[in-house]
Protein backbone atom coordinates (compact mmCIF):
# COMPACT_ATOMS: atom_id res chain seq x y z
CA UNK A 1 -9.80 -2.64 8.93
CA UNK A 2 -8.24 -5.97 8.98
CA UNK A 3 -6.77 -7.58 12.36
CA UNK A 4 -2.91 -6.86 11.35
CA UNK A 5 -4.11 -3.27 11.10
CA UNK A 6 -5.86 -3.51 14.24
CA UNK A 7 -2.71 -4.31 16.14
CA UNK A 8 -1.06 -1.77 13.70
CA UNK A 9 -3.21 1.11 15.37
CA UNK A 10 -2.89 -0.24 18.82
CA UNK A 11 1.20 -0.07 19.48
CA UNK A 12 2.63 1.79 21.73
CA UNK A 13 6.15 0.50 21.06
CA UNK A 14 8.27 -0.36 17.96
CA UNK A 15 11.49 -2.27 18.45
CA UNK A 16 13.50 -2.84 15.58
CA UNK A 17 16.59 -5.30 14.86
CA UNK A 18 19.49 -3.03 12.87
CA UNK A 19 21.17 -5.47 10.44
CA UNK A 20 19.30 -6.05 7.86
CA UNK A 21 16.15 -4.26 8.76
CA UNK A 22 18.08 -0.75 8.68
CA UNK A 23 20.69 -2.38 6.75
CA UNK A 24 20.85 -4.53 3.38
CA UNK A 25 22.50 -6.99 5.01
CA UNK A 26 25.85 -5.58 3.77
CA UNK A 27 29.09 -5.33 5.21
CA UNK A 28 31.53 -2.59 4.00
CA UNK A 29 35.12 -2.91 4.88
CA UNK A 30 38.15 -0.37 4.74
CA UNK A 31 41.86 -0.69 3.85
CA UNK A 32 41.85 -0.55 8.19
CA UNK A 33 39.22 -2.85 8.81
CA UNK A 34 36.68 -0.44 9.49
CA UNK A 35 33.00 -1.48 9.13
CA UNK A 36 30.36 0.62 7.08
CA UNK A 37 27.05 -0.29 6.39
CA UNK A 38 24.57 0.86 4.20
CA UNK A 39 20.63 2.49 5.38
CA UNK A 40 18.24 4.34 3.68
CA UNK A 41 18.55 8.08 4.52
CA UNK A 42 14.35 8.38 4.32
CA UNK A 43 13.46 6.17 7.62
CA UNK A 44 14.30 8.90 9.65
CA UNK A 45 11.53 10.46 8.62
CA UNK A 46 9.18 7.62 9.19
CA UNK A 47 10.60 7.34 12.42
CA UNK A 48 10.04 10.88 13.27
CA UNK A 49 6.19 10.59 12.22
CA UNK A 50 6.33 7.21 14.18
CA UNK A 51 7.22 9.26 17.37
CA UNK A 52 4.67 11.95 16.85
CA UNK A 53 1.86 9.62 16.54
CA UNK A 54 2.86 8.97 20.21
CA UNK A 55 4.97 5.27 19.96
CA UNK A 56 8.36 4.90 21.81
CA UNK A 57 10.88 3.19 19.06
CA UNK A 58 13.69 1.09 20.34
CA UNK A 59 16.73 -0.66 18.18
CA UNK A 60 18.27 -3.98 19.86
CA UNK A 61 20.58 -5.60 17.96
CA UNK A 62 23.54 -8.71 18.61
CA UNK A 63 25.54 -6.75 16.88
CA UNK A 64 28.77 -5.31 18.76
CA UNK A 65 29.62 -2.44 15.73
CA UNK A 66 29.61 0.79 16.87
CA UNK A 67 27.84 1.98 13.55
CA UNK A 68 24.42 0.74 15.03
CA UNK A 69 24.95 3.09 17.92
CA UNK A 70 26.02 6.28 15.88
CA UNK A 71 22.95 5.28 13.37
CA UNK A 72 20.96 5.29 16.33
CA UNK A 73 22.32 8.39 17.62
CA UNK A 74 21.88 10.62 14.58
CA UNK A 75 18.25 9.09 14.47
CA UNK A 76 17.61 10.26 18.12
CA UNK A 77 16.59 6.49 18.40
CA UNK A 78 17.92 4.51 21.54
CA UNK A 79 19.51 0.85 21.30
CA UNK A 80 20.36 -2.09 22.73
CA UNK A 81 23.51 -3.68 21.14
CA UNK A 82 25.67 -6.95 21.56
CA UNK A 83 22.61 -8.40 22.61
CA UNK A 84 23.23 -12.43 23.37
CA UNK A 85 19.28 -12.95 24.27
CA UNK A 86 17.14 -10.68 22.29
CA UNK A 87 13.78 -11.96 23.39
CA UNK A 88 14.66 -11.33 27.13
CA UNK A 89 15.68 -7.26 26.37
CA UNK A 90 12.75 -7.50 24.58
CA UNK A 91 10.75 -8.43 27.39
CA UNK A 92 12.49 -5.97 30.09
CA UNK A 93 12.29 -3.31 27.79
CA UNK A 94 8.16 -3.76 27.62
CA UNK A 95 8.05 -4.05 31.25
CA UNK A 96 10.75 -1.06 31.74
CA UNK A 97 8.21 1.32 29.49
CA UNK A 98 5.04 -0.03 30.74
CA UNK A 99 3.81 -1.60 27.50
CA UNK A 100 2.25 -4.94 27.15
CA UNK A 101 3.36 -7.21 24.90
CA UNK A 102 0.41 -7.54 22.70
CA UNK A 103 0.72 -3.23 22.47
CA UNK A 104 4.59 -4.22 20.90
CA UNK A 105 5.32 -3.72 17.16
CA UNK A 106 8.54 -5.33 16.51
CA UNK A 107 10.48 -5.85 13.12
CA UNK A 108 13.32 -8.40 12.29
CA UNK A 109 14.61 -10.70 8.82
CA UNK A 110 16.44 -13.50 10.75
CA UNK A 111 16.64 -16.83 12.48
CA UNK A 112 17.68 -14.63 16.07
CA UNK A 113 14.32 -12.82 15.58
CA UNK A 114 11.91 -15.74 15.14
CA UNK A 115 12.03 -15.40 19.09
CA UNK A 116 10.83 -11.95 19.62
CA UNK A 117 8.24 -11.90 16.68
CA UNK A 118 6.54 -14.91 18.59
CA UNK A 119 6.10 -12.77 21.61
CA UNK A 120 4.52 -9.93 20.26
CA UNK A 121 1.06 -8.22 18.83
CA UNK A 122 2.72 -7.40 15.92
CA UNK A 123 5.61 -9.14 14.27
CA UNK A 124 6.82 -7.69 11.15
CA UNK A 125 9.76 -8.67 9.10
CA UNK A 126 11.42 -7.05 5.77
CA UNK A 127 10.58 -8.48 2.73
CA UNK A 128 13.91 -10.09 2.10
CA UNK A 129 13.60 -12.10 5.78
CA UNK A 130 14.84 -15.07 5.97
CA UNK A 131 11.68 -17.81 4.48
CA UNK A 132 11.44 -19.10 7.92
CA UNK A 133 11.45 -16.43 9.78
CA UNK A 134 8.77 -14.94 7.64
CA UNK A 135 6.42 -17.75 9.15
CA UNK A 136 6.49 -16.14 12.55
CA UNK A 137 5.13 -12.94 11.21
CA UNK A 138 1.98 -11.42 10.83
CA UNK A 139 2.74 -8.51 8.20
CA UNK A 140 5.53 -8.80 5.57
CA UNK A 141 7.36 -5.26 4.02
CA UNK A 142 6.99 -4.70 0.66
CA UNK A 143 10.73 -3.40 0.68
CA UNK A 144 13.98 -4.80 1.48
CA UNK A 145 15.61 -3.91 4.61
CA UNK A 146 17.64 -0.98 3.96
CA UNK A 147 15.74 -0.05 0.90
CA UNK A 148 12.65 2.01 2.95
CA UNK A 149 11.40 -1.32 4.99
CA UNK A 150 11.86 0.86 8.24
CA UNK A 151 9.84 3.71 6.47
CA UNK A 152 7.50 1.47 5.03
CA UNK A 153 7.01 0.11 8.64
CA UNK A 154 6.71 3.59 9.98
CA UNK A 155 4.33 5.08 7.54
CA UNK A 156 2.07 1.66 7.96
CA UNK A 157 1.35 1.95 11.62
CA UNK A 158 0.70 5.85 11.54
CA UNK A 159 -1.79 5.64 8.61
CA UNK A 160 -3.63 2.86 10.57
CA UNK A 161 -3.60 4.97 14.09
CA UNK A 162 -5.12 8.02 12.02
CA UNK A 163 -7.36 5.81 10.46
CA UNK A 164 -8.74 4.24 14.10
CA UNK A 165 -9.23 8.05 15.36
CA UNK A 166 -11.44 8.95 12.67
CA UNK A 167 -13.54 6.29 13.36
């Protein structure tokens, strides 16, 4: 098993940005001036296996929209929003649950993640990440955010904590 799925098996925590990871990174607006956004229906699923295999999930976003928190809701998944210093609710939130840092899964696509993928044991962005952001991870989705990344995520780090118990 290689080192990324090492680290895979090993977290205890998965903290995921919301635009553009859940999202495609598109903003729908309405004759009012309502925002919608767009997320793929299967990552709750993911996350539900995710939560079973006994690792606490955790959204943070900068994002003020109240969509991330009724997303977030309906997913049974607790958030962080209108976040001005990601890396620092990133870091409370570890020491709030008792997880080290190097036990911390955590999954962005832009430049206000580079940040929090530095600080942790597993940085993981989407596929369609920003190219420099990409550089401060250690495992890349095969799928777009908001197109199964979250899933893909989800499904990754279970299959690699069964894997470590049957060892």
């Amino acid at each position: 098993m290689g080192n990324f799925n090492i680290r895979a098996a090993d977290a205890k925590l998965a903290v995921f940005d919301f635009d553009g990871v859940f999202t495609d990174n598109t903003v729908y607006i309405n004759e009012k001036g309502e925002e919608t956004v767009r997320c793929f229906r299967g990552d709750g699923f993911g996350l539900t296996s995710l939560k079973n295999a006994g690792v606490k999930i955790w959204v943070i976003s900068t994002e003020k929209n109240p969509v991330v928190i009724k997303r977030c809701k309906k997913l049974s998944v607790p958030c962080k929003t209108g976040l001005n210093n990601k890396s620092a609710a990133l870091k409370n939130l570890a020491r709030k649950l008792n997880v080290p840092l190097a036990n911390v899964a955590y999954v962005g696509n832009d430049i206000n993640d580079i940040d929090c993928l530095k600080m942790v044991g597993l940085p993981v962005v989407v596929a369609d990440s920003d190219n420099l952001v990409k550089k401060s991870a250690l495992f890349q989705t095969k799928k777009s955010g908001g197109f199964g990344a979250v899933r893909e995520v989800c499904d990754w780090i279970v299959a690699c904590k069964n894997y470590q118990k049957k060892k």
